[in-house]
PDB file of N, CA and C in Angstrom:
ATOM      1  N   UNK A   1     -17.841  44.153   7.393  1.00  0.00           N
ATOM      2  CA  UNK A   1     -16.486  43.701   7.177  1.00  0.00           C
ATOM      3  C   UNK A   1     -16.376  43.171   5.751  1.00  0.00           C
ATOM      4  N   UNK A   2     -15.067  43.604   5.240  1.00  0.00           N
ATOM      5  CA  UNK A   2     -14.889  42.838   3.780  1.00  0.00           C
ATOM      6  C   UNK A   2     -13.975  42.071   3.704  1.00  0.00           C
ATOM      7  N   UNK A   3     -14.873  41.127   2.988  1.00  0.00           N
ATOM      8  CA  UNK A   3     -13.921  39.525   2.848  1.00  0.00           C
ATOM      9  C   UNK A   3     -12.944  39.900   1.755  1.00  0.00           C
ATOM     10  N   UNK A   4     -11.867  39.635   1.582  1.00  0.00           N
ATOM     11  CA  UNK A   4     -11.402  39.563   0.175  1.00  0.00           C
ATOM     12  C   UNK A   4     -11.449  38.113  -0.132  1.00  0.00           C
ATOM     13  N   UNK A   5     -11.227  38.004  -1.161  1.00  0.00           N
ATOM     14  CA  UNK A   5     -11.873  36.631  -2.142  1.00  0.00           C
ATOM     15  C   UNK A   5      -9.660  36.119  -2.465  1.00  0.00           C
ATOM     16  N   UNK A   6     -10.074  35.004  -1.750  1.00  0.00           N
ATOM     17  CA  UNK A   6      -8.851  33.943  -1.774  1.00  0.00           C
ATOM     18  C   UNK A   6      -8.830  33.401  -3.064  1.00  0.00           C
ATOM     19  N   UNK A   7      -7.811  33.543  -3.873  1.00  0.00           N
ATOM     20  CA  UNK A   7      -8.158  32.742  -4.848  1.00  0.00           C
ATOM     21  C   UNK A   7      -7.230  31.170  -4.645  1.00  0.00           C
ATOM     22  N   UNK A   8      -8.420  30.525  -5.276  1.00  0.00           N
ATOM     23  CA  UNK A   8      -8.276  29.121  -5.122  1.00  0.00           C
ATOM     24  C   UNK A   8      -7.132  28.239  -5.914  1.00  0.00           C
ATOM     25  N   UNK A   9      -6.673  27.361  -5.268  1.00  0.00           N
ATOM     26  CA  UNK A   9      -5.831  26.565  -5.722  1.00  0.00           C
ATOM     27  C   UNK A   9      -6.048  25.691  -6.895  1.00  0.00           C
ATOM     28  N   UNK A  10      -5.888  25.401  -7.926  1.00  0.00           N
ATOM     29  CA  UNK A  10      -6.288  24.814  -8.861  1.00  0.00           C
ATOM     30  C   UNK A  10      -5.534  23.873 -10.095  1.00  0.00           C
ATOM     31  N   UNK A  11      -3.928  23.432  -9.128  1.00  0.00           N
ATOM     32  CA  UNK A  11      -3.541  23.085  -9.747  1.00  0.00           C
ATOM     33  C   UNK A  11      -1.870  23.123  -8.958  1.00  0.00           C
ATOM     34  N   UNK A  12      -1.028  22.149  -9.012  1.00  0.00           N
ATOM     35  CA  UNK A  12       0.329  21.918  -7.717  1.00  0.00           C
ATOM     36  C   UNK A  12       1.439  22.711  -8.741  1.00  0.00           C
ATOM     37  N   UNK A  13       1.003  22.173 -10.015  1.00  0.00           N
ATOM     38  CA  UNK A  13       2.085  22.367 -11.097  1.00  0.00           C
ATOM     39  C   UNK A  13       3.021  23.667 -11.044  1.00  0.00           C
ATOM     40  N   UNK A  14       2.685  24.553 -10.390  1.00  0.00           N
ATOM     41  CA  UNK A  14       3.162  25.771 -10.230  1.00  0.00           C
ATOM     42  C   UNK A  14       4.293  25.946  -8.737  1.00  0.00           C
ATOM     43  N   UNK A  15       3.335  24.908  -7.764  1.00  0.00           N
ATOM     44  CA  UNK A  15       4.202  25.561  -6.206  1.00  0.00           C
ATOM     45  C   UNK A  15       5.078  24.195  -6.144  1.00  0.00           C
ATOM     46  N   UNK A  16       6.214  25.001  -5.682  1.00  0.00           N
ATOM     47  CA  UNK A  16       7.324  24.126  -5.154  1.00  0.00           C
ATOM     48  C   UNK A  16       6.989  22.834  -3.974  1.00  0.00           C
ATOM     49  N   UNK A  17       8.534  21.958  -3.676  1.00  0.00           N
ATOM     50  CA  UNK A  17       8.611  21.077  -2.815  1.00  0.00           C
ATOM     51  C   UNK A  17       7.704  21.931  -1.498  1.00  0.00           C
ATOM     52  N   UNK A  18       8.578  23.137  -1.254  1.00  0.00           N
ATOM     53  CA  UNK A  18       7.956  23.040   0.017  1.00  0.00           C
ATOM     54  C   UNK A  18       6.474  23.660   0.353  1.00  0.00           C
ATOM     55  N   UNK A  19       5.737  24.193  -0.450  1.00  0.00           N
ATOM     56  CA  UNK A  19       4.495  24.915  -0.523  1.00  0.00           C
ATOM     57  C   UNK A  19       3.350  23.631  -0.716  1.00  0.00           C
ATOM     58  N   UNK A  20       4.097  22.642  -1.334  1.00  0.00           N
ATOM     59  CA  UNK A  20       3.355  21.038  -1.031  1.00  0.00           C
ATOM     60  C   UNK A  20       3.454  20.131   0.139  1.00  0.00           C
ATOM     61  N   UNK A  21       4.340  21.170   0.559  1.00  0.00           N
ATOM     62  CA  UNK A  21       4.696  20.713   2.121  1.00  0.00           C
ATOM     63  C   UNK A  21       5.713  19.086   1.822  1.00  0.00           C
ATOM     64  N   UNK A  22       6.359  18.892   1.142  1.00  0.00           N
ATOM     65  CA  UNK A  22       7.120  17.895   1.101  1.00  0.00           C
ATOM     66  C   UNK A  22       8.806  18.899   1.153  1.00  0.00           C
ATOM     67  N   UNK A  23       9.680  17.505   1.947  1.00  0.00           N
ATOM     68  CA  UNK A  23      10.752  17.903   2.274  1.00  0.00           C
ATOM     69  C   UNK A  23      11.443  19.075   1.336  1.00  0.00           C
ATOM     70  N   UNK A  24      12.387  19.707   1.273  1.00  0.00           N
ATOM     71  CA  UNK A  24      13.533  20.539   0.633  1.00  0.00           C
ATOM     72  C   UNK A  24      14.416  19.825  -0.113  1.00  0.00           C
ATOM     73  N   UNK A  25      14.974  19.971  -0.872  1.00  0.00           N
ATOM     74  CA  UNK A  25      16.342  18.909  -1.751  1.00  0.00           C
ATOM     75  C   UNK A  25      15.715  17.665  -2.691  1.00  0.00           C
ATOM     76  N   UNK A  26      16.696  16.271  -2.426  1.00  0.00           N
ATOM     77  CA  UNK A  26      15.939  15.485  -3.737  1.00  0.00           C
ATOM     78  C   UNK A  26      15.185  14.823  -3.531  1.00  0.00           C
ATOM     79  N   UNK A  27      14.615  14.466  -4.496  1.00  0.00           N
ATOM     80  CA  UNK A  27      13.271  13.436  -3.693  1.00  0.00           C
ATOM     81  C   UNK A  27      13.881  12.455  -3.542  1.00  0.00           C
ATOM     82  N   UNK A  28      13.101  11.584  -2.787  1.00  0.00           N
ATOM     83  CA  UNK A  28      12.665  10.390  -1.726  1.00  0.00           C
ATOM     84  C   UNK A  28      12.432   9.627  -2.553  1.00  0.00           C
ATOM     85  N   UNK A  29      13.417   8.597  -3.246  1.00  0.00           N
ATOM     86  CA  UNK A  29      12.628   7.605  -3.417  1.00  0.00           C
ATOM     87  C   UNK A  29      11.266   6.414  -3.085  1.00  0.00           C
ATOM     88  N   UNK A  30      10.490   6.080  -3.340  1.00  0.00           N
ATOM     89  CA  UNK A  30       9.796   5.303  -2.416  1.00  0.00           C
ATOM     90  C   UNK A  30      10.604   3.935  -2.247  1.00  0.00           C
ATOM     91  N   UNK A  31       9.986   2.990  -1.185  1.00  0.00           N
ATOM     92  CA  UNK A  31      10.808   2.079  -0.804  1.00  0.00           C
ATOM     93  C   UNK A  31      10.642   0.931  -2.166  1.00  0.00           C
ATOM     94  N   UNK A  32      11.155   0.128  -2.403  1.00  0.00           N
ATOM     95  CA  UNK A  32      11.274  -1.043  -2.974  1.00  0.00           C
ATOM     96  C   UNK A  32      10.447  -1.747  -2.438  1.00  0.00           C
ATOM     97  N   UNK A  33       9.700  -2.433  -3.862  1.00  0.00           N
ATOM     98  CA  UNK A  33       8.296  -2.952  -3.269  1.00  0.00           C
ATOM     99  C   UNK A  33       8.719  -4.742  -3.641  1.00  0.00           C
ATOM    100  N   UNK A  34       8.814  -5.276  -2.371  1.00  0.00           N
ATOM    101  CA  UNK A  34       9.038  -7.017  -2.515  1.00  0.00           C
ATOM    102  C   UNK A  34       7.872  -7.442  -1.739  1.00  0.00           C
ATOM    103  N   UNK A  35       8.441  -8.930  -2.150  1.00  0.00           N
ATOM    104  CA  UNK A  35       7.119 -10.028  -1.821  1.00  0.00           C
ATOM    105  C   UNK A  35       6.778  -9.886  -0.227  1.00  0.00           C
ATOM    106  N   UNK A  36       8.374 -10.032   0.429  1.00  0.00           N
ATOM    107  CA  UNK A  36       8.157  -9.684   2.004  1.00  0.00           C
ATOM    108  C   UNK A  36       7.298  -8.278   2.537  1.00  0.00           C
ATOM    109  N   UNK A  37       8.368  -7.289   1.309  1.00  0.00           N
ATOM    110  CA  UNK A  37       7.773  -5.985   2.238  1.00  0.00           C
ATOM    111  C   UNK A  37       5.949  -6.313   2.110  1.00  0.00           C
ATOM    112  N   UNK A  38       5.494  -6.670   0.691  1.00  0.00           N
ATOM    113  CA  UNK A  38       3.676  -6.779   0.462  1.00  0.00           C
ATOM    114  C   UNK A  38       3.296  -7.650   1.600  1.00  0.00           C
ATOM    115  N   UNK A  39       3.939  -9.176   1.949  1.00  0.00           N
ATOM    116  CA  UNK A  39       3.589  -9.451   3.098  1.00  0.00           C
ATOM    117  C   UNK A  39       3.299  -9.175   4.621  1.00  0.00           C
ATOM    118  N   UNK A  40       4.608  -8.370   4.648  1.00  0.00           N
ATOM    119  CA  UNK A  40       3.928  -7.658   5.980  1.00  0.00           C
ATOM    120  C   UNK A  40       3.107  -6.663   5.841  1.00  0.00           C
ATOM    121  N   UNK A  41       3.274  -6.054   4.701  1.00  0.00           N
ATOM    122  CA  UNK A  41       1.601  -4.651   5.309  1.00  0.00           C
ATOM    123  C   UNK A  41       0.275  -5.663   4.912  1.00  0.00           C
ATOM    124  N   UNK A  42       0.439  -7.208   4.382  1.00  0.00           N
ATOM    125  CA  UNK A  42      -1.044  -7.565   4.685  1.00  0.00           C
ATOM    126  C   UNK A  42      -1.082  -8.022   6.183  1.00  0.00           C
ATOM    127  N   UNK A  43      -0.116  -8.456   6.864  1.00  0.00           N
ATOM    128  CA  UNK A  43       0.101  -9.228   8.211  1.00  0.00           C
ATOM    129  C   UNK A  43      -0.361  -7.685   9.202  1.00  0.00           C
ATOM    130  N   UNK A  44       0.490  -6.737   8.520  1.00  0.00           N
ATOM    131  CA  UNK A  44      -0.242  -5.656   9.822  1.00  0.00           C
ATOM    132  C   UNK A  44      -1.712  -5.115   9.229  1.00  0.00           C
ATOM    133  N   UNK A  45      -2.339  -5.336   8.178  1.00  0.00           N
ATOM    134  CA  UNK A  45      -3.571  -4.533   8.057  1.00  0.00           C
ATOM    135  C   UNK A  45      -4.764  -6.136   8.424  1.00  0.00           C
ATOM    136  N   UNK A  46      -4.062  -7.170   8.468  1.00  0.00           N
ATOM    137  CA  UNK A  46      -4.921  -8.618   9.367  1.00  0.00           C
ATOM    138  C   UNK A  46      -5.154  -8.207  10.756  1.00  0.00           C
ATOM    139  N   UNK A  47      -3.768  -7.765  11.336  1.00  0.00           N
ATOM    140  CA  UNK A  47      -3.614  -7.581  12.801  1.00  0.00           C
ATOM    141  C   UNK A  47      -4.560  -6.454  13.047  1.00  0.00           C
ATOM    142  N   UNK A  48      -4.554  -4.826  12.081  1.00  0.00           N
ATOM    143  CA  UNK A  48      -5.453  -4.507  12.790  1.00  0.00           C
ATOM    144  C   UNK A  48      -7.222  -4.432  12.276  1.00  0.00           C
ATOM    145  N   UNK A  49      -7.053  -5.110  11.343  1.00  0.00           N
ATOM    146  CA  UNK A  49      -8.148  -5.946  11.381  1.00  0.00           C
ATOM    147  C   UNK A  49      -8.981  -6.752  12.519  1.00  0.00           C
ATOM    148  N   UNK A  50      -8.261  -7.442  12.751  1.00  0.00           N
ATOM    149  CA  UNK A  50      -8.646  -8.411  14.174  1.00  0.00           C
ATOM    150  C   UNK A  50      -8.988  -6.874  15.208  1.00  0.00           C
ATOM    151  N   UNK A  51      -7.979  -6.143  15.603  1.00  0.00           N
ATOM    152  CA  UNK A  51      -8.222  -5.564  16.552  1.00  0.00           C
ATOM    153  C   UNK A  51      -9.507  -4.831  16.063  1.00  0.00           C
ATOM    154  N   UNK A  52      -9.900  -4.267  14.792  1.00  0.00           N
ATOM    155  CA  UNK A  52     -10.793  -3.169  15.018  1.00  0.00           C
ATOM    156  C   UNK A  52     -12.594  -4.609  15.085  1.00  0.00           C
ATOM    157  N   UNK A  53     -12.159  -5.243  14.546  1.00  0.00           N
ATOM    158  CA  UNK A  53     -13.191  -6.529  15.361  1.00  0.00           C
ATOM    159  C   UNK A  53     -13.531  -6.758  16.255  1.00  0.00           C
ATOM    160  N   UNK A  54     -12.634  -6.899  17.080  1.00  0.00           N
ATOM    161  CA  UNK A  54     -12.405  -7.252  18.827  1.00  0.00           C
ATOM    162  C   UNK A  54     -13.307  -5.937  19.369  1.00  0.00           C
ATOM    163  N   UNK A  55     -12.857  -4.707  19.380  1.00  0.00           N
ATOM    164  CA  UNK A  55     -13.286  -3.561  19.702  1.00  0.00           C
ATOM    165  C   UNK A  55     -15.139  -3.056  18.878  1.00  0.00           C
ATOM    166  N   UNK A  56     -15.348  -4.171  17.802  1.00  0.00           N
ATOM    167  CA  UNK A  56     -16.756  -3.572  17.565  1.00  0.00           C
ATOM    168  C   UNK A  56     -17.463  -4.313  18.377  1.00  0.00           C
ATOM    169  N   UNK A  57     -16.826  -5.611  18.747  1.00  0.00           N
ATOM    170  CA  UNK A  57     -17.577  -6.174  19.356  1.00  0.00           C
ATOM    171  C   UNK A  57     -17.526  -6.356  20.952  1.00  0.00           C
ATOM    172  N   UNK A  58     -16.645  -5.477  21.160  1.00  0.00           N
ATOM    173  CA  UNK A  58     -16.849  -4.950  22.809  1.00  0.00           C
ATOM    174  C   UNK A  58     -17.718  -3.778  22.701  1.00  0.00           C
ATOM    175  N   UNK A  59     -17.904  -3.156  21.806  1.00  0.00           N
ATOM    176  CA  UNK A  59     -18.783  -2.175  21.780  1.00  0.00           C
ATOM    177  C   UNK A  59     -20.568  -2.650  21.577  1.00  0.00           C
ATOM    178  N   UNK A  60     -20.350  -3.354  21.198  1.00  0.00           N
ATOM    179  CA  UNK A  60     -21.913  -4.498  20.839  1.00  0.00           C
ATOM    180  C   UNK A  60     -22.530  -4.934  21.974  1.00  0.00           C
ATOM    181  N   UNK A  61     -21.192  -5.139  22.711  1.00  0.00           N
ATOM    182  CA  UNK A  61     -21.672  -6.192  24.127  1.00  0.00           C
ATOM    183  C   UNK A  61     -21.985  -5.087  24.907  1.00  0.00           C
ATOM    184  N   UNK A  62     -21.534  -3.209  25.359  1.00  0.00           N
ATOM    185  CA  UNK A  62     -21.658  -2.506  26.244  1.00  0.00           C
ATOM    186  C   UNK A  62     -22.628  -2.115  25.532  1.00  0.00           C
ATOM    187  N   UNK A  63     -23.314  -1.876  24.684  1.00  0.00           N
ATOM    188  CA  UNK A  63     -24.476  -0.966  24.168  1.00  0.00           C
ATOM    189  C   UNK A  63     -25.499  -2.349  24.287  1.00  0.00           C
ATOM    190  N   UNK A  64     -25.260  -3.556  24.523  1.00  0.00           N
ATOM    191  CA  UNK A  64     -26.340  -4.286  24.889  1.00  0.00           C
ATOM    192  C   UNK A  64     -26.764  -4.428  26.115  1.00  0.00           C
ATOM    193  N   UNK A  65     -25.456  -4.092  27.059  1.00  0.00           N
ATOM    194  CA  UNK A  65     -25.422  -3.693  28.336  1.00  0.00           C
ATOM    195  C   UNK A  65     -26.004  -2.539  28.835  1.00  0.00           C
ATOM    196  N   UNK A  66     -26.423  -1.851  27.820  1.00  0.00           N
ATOM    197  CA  UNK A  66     -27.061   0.019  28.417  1.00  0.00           C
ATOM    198  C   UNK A  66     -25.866   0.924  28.349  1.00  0.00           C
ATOM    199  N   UNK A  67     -24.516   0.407  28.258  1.00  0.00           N
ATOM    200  CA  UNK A  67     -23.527   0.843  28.670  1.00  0.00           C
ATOM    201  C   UNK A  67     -23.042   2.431  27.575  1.00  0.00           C
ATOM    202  N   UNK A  68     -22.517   3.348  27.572  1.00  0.00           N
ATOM    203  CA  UNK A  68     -22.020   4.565  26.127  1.00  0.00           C
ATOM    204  C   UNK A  68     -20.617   3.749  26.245  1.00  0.00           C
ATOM    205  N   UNK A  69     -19.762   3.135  26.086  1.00  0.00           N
ATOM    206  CA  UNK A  69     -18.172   3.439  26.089  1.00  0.00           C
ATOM    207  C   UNK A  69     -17.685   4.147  24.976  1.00  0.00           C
ATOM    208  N   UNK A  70     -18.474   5.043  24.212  1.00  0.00           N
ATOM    209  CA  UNK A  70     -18.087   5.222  22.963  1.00  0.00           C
ATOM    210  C   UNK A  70     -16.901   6.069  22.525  1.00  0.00           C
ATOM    211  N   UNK A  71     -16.708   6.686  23.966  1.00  0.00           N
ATOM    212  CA  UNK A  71     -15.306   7.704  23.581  1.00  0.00           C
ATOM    213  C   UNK A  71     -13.891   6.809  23.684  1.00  0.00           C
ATOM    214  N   UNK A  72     -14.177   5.821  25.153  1.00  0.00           N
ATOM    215  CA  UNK A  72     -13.160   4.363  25.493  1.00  0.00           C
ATOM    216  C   UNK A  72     -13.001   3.725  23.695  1.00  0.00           C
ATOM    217  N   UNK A  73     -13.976   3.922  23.048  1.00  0.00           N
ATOM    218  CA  UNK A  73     -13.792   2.942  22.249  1.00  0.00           C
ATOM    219  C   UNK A  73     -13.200   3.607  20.555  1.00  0.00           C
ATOM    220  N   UNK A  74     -13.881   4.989  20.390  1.00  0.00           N
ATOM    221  CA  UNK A  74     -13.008   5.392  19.577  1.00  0.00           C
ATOM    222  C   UNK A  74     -11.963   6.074  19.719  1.00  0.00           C
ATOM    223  N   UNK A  75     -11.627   5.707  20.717  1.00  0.00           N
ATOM    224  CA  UNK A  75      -9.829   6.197  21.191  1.00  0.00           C
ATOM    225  C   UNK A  75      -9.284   4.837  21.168  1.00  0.00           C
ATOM    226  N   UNK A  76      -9.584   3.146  20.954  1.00  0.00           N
ATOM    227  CA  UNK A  76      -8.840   2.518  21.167  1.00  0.00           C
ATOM    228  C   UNK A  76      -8.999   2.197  19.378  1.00  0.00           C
ATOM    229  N   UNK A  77     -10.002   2.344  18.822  1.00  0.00           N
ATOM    230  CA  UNK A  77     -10.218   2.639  17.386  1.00  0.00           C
ATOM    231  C   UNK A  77      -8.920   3.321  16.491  1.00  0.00           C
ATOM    232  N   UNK A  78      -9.411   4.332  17.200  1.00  0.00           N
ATOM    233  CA  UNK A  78      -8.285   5.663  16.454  1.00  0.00           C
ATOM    234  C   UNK A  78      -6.614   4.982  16.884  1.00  0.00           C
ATOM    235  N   UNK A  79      -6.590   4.564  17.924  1.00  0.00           N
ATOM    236  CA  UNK A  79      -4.966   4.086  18.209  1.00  0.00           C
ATOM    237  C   UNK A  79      -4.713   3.290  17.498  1.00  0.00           C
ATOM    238  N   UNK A  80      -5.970   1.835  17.461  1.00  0.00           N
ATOM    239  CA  UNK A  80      -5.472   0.465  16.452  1.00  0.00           C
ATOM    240  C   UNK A  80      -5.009   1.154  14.895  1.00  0.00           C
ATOM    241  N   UNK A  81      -5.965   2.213  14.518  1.00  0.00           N
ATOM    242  CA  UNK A  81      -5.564   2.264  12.941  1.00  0.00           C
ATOM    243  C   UNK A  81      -4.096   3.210  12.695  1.00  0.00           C
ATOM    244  N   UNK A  82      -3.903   3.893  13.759  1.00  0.00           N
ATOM    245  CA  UNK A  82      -2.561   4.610  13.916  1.00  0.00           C
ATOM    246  C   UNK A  82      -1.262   4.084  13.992  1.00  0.00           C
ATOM    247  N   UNK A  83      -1.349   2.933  14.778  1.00  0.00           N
ATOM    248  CA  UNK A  83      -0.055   1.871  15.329  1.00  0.00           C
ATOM    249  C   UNK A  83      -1.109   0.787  15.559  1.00  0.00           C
ATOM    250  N   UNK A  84      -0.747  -0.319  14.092  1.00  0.00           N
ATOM    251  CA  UNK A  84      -1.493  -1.268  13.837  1.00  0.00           C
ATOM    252  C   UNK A  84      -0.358  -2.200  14.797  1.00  0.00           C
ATOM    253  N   UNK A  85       0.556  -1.955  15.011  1.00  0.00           N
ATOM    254  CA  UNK A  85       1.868  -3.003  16.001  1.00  0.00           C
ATOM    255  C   UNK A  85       1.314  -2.940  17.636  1.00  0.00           C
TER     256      UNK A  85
END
């Protein structure tokens, strides 16, 4: 079988909004960056902070137990860092 040879990407400067996969029309500003908005993404990256803590150390206590929960645990992993709320 013959491969043909993909040629590689090497640069965005050329492909459009949507071949970067970003929306159609004008851009998006980003949001306005204030003292509140910086406060809460440290309040939610504390929160899931705490949680991904809580969860190493339920994992500490079942592997001292003999216990695997390891799939229980990187599924509650993967959720905390997804929806830190």
């Amino acid at each position: 079988m013959i491969m043909e040879k993909i040629p590689a990407i090497t640069s965005t400067e050329n492909l459009d909004d949507q071949e970067l996969g970003r929306p159609k029309g004008d851009p998006v500003e980003p949001p306005e960056v204030t003292e509140e908005s910086v406060t809460l993404e440290i309040k939610k990256t504390e929160v899931t902070l705490e949680i991904l803590d809580k969860l190493v150390t339920e994992l500490d206590i079942a592997k001292a137990q003999g216990e695997k929960p390891y799939r229980d645990v990187q599924k509650k992993i993967r959720d905390a860092v997804l929806n830190p709320n």
